[in-house]
Structures are given as structure tokens and as C-alpha cells.
PDB file of N, CA and C in Angstrom:
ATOM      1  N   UNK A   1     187.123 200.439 148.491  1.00  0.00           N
ATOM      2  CA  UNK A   1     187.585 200.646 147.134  1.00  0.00           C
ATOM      3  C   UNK A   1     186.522 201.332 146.281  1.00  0.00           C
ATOM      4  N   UNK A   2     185.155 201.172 146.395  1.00  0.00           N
ATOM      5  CA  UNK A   2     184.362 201.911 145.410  1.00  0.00           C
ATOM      6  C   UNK A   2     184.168 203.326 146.163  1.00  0.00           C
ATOM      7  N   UNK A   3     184.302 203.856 147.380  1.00  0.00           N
ATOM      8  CA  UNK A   3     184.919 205.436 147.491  1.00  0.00           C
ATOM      9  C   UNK A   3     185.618 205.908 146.606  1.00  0.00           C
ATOM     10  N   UNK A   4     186.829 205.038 146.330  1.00  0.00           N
ATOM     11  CA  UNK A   4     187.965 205.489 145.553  1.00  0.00           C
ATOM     12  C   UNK A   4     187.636 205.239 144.530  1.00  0.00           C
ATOM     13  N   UNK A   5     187.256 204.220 143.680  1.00  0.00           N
ATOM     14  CA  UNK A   5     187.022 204.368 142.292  1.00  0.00           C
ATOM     15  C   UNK A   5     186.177 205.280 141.950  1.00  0.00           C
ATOM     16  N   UNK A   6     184.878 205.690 142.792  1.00  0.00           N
ATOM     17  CA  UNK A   6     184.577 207.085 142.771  1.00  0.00           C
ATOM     18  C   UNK A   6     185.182 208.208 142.251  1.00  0.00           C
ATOM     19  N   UNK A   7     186.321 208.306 142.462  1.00  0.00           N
ATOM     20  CA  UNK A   7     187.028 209.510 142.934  1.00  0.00           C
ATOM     21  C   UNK A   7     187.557 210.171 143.686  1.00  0.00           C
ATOM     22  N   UNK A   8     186.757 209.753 144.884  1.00  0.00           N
ATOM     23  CA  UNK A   8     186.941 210.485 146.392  1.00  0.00           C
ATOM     24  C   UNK A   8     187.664 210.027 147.084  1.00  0.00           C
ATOM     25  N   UNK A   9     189.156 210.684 146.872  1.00  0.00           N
ATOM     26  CA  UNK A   9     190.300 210.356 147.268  1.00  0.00           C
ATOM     27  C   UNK A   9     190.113 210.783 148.849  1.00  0.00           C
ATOM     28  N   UNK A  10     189.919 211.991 149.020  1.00  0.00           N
ATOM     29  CA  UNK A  10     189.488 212.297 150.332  1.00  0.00           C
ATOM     30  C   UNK A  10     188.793 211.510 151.433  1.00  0.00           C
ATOM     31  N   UNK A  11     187.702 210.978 150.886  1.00  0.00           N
ATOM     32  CA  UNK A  11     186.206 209.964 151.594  1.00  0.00           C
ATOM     33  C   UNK A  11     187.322 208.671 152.034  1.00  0.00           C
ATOM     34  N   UNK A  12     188.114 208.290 151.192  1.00  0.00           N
ATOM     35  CA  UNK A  12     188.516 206.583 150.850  1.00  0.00           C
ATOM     36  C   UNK A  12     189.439 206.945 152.486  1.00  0.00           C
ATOM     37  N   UNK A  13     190.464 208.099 151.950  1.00  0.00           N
ATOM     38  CA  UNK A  13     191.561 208.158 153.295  1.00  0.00           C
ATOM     39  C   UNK A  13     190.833 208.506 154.413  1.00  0.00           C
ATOM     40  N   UNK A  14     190.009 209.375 154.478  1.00  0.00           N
ATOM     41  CA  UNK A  14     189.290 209.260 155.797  1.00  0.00           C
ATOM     42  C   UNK A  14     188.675 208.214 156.566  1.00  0.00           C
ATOM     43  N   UNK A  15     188.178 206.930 155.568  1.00  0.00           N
ATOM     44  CA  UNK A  15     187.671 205.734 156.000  1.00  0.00           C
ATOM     45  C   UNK A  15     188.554 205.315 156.741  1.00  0.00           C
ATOM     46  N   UNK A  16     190.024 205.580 155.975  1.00  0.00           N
ATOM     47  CA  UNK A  16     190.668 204.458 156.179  1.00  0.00           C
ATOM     48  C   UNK A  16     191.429 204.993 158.067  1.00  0.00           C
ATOM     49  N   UNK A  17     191.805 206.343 157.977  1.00  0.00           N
ATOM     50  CA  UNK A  17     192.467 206.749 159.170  1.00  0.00           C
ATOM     51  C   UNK A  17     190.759 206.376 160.104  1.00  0.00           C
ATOM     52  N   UNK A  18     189.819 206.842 160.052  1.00  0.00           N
ATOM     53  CA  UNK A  18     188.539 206.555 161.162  1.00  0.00           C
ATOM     54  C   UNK A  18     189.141 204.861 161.438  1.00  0.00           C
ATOM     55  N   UNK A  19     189.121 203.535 160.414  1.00  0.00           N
ATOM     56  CA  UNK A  19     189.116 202.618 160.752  1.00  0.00           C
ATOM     57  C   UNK A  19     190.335 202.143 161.755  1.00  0.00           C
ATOM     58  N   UNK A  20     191.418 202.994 161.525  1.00  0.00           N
ATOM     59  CA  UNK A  20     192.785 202.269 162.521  1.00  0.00           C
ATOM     60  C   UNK A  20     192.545 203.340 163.643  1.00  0.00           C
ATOM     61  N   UNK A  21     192.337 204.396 163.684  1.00  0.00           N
ATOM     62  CA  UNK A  21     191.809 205.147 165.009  1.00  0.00           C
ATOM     63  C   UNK A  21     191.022 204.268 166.124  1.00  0.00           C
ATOM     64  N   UNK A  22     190.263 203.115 165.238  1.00  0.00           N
ATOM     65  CA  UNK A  22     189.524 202.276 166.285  1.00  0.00           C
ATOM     66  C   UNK A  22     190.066 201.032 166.780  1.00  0.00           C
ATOM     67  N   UNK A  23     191.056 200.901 166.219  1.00  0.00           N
ATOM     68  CA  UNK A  23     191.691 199.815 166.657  1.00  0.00           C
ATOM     69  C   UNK A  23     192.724 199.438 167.803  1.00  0.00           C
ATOM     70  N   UNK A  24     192.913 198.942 168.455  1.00  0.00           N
ATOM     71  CA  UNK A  24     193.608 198.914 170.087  1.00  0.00           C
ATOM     72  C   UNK A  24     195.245 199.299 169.263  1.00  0.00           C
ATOM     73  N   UNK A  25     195.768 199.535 170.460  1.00  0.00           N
ATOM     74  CA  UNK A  25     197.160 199.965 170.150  1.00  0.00           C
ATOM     75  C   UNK A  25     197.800 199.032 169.677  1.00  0.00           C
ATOM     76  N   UNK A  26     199.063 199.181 168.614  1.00  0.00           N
ATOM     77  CA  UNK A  26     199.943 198.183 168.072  1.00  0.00           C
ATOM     78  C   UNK A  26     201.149 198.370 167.837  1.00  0.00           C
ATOM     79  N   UNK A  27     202.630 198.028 167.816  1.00  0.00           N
ATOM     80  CA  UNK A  27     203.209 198.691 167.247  1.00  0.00           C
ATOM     81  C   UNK A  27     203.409 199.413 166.354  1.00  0.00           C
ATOM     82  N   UNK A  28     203.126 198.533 165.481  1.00  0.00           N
ATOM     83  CA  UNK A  28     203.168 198.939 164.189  1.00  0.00           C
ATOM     84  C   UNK A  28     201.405 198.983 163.174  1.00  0.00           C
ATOM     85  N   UNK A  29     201.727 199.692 162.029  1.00  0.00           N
ATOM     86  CA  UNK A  29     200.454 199.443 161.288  1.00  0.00           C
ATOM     87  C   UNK A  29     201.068 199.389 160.690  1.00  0.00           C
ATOM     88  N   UNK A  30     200.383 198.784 159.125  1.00  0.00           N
ATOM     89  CA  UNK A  30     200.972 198.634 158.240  1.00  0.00           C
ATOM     90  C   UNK A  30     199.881 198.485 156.939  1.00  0.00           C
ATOM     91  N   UNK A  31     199.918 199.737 156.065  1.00  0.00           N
ATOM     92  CA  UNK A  31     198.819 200.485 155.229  1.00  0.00           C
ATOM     93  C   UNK A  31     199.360 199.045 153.876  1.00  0.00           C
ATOM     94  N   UNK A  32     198.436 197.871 153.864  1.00  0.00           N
ATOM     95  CA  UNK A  32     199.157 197.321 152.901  1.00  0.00           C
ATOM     96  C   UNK A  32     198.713 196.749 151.527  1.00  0.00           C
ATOM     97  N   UNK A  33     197.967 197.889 151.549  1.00  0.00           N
ATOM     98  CA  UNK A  33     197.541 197.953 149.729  1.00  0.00           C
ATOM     99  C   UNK A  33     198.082 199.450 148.941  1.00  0.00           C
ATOM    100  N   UNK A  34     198.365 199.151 148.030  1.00  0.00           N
ATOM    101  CA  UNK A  34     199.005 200.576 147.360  1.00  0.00           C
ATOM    102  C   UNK A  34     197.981 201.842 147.390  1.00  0.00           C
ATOM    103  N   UNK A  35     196.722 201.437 147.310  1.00  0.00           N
ATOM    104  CA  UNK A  35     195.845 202.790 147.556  1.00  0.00           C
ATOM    105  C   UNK A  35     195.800 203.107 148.399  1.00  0.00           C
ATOM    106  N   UNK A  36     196.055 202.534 149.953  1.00  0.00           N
ATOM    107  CA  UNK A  36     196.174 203.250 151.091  1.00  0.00           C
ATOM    108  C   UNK A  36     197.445 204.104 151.042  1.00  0.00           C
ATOM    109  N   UNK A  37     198.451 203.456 150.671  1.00  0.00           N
ATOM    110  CA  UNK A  37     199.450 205.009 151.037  1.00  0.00           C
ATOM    111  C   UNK A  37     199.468 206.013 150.911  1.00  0.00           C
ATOM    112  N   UNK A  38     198.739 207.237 149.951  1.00  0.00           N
ATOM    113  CA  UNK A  38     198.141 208.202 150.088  1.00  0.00           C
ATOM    114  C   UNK A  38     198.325 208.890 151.981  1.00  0.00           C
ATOM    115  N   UNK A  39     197.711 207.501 152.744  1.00  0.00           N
ATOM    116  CA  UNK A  39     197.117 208.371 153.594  1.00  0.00           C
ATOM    117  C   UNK A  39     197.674 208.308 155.037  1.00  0.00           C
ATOM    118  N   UNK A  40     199.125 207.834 154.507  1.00  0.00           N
ATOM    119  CA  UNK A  40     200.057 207.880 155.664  1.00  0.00           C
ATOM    120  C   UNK A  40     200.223 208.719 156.585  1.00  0.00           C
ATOM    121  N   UNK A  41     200.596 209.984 155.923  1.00  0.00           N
ATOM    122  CA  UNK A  41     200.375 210.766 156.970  1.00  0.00           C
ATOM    123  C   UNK A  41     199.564 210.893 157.869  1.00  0.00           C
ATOM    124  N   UNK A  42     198.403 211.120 157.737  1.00  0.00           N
ATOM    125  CA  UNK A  42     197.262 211.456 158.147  1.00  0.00           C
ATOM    126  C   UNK A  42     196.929 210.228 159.218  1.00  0.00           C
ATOM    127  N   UNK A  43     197.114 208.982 158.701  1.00  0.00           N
ATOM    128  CA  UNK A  43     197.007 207.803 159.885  1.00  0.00           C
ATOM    129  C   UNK A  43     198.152 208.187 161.006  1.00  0.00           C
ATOM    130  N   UNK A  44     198.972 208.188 160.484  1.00  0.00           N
ATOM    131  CA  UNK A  44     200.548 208.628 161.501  1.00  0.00           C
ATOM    132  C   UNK A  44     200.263 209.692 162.504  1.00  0.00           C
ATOM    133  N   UNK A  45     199.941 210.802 161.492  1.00  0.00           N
ATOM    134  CA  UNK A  45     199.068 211.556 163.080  1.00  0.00           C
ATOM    135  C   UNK A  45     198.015 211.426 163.721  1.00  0.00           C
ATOM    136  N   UNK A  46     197.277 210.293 163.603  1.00  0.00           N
ATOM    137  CA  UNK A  46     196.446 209.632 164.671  1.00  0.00           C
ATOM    138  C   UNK A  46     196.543 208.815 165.460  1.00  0.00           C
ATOM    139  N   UNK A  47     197.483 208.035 165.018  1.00  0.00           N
ATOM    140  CA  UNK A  47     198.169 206.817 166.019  1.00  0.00           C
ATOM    141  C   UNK A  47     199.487 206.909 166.421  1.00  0.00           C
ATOM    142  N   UNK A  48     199.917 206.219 167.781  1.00  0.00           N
ATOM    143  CA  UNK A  48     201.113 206.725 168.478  1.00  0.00           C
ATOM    144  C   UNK A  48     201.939 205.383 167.738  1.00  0.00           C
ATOM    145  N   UNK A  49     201.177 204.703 166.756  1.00  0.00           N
ATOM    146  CA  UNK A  49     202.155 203.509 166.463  1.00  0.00           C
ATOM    147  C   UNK A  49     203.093 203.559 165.300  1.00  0.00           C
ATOM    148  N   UNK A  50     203.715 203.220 164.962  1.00  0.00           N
ATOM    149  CA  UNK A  50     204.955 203.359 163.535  1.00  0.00           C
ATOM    150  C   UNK A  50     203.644 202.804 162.321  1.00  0.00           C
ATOM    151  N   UNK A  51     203.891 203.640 161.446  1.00  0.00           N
ATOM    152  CA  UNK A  51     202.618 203.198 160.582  1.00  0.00           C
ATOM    153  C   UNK A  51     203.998 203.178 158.966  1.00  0.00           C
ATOM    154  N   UNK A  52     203.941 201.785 158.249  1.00  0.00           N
ATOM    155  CA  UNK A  52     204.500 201.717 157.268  1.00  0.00           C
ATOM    156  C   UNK A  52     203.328 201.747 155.950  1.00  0.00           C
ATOM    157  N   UNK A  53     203.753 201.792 154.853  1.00  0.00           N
ATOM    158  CA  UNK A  53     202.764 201.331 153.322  1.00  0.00           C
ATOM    159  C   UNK A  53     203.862 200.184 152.782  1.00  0.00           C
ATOM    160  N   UNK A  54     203.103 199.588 152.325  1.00  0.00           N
ATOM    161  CA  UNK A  54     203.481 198.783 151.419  1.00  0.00           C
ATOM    162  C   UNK A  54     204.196 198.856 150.342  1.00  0.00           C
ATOM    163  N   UNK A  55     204.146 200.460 149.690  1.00  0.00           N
ATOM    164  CA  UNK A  55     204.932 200.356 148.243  1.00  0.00           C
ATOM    165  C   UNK A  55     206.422 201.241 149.282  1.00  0.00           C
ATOM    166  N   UNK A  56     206.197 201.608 150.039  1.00  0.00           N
ATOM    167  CA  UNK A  56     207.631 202.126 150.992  1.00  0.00           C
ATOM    168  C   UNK A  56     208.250 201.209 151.698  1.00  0.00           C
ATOM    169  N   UNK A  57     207.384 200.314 151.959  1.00  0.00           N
ATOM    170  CA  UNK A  57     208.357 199.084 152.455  1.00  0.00           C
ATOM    171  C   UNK A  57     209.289 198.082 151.331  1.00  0.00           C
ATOM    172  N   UNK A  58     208.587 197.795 149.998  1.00  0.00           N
ATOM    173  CA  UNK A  58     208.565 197.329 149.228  1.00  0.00           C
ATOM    174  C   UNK A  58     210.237 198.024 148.624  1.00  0.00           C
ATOM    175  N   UNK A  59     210.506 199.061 148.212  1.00  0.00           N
ATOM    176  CA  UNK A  59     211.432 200.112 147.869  1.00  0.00           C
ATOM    177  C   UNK A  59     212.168 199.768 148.573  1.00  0.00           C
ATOM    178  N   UNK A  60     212.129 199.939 150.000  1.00  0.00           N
ATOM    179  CA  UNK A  60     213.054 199.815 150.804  1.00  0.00           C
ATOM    180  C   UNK A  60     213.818 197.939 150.757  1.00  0.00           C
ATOM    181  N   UNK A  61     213.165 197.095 150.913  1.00  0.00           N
ATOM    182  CA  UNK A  61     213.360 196.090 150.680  1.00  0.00           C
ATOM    183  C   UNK A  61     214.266 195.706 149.266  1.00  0.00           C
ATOM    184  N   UNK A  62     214.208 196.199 147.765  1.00  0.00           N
ATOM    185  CA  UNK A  62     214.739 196.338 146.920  1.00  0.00           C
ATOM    186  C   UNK A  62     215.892 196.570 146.949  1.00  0.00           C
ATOM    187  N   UNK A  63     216.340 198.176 147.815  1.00  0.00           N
ATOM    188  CA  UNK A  63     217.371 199.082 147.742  1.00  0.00           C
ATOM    189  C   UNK A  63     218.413 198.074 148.660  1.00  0.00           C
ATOM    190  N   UNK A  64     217.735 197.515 149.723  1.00  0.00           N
ATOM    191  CA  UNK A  64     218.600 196.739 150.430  1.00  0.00           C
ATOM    192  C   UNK A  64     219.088 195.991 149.984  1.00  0.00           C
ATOM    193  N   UNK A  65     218.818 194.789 148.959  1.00  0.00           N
ATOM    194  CA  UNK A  65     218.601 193.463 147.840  1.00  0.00           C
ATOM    195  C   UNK A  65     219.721 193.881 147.108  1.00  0.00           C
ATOM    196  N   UNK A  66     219.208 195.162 146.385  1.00  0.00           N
ATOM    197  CA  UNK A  66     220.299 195.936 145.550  1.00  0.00           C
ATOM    198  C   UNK A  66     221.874 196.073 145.715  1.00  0.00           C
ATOM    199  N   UNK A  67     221.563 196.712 146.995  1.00  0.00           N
ATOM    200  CA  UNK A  67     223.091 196.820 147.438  1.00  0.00           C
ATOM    201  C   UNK A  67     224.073 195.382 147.674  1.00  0.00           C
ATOM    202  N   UNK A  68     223.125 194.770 147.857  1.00  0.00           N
ATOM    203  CA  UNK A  68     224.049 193.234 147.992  1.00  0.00           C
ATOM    204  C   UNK A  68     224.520 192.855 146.776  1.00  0.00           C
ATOM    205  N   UNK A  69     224.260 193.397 145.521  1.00  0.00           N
ATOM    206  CA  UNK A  69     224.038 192.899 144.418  1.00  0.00           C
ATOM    207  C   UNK A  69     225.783 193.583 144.059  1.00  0.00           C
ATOM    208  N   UNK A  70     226.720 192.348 143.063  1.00  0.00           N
ATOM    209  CA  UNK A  70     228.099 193.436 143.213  1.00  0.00           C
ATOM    210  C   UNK A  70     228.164 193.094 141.348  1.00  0.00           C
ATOM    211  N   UNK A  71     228.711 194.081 141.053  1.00  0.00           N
ATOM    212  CA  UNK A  71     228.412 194.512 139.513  1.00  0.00           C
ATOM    213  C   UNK A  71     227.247 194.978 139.107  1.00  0.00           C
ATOM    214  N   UNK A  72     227.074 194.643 137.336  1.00  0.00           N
ATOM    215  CA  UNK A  72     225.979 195.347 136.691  1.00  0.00           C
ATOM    216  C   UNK A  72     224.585 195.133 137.157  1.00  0.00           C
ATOM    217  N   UNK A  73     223.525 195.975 137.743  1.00  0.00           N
ATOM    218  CA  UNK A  73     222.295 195.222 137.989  1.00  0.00           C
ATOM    219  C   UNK A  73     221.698 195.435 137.176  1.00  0.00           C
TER     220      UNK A  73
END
């Protein structure tokens, strides 16, 4: 986080894709602080695993909630 409060949006996502590059295979990752999503992509094309963020999972979770919802929301 003090990369990023820096500024260095660049430095922070690079930490962050170097750090799951080292990590054994998983299904899934899952980027789950809002400042990591930025750097989805970039993790996604390093790992062969399904990589989610948190504020996209989060949305998605809502929209689903939502739809159950019948009348005014």
C-alpha cells in the first residue's frame, strides 16, 4: 500500500502480479482488496488460474440479489 499511496500505480501492480506468479497453482485467485483490481489483467495473463477482484465479484453478487428482488428496489 505505501507504493500506491506513492503514486506508483505501476510499482504497486507489478508487486502484486510478481507476488501470485510465485505462488503454486490454484484455481482460482482472487485480487481481494479494491486496489488490486487495477491489475487484473495483467495477473490473468500470468496465471493459468481464473483470477476474480473483489469489487467484480461484489457487483456481480448484487445484480444477482437484485434480480430476486420483485417490485420497486
Amino acid at each position: 500500500m505505501k507504493v500506491l499511496a506513492s503514486g506508483d500505480r505501476e510499482r504497486h501492480d507489478t508487486l502484486i502480479v510478481e507476488a501470485v506468479s510465485q505462488c503454486p497453482p490454484w484455481d482460482v485467485v482472487m485480487l481481494g482488496q479494491f486496489s488490486m483490481a487495477p491489475a487484473l489483467s495483467r495477473v490473468a495473463a500470468k496465471v493459468a488460474s481464473k483470477v476474480l477482484t473483489s469489487p467484480d465479484s461484489a457487483v456481480a453478487r448484487l445484480k444477482e440479489q437484485f434480480s430476486l428482488v420483485k417490485g420497486p428496489v
